[in-house]
Protein backbone atom coordinates (compact mmCIF):
# COMPACT_ATOMS: atom_id res chain seq x y z
CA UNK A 1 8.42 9.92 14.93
CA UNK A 2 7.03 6.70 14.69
CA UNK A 3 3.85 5.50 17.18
CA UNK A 4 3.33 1.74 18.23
CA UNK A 5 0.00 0.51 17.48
CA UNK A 6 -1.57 -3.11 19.13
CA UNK A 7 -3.06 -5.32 16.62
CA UNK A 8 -5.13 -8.72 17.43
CA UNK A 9 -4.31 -11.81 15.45
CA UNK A 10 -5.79 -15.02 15.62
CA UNK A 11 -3.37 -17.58 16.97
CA UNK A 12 -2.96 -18.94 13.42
CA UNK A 13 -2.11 -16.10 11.45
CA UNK A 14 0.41 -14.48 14.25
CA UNK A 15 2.13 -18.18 13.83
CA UNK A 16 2.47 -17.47 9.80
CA UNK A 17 3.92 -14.35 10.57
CA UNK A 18 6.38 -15.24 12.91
CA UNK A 19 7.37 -17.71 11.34
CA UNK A 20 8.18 -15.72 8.03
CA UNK A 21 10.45 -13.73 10.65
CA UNK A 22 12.11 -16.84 11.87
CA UNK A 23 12.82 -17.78 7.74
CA UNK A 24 14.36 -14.48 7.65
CA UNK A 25 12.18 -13.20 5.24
CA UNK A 26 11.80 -10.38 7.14
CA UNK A 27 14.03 -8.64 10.39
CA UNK A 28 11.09 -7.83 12.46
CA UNK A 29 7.21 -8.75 12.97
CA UNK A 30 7.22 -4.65 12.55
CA UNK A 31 8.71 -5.10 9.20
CA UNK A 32 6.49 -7.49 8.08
CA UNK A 33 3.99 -5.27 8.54
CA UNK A 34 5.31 -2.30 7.00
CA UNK A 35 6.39 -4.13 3.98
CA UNK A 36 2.35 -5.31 3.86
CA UNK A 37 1.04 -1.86 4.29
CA UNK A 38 3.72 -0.42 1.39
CA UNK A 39 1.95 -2.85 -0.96
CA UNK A 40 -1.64 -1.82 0.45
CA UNK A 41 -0.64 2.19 -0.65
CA UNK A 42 0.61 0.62 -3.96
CA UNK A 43 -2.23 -1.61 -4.82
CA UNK A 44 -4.71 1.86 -3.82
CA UNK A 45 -2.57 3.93 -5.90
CA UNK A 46 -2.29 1.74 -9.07
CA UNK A 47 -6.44 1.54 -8.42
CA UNK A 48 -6.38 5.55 -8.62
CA UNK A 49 -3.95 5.94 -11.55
CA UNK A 50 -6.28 2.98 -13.52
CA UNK A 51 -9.64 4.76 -12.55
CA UNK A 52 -7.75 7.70 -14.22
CA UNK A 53 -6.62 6.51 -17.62
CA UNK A 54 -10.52 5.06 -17.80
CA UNK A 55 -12.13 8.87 -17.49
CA UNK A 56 -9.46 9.72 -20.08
CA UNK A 57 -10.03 6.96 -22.62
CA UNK A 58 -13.90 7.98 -21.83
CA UNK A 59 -13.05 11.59 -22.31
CA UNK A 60 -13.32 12.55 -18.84
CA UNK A 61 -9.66 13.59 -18.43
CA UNK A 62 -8.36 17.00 -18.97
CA UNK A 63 -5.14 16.96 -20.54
CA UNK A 64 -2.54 19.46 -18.05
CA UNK A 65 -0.25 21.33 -20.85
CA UNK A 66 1.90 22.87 -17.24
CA UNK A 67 1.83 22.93 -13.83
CA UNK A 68 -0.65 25.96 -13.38
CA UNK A 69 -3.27 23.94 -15.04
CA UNK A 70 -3.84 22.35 -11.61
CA UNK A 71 -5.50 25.39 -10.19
């Protein structure tokens, strides 16, 4: 189910984004911002996964040898 949600833009930056609609880089204002959120859970997710491999290389880490290591 998806929910609408009102954002405020100054006049400027609504202009850049409609006009990368009207370029066709993307279908829908909507899109655009779903395509710039998708990159926002990337970028936090490459943060987490690099914060990770520092705690190992500082031997934070705990090596998993299965699944039931987790617990």
């Amino acid at each position: 189910m998806r929910q609408v949600i009102n954002i405020s833009l100054p006049k400027q930056t609504a202009h850049e984004v409609k006009s990368a609609v009207k370029r066709g880089n993307y279908l829908s204002v909507s899109e655009f911002f779903r395509d710039l959120l998708r990159d926002w859970q990337a970028g936090n997710l490459l943060n987490e996964l690099n914060q990770s491999r520092k705690e190992i290389k500082a031997g934070k880490g705990k090596t998993l040898k299965s699944l039931k290591d987790l617990r």
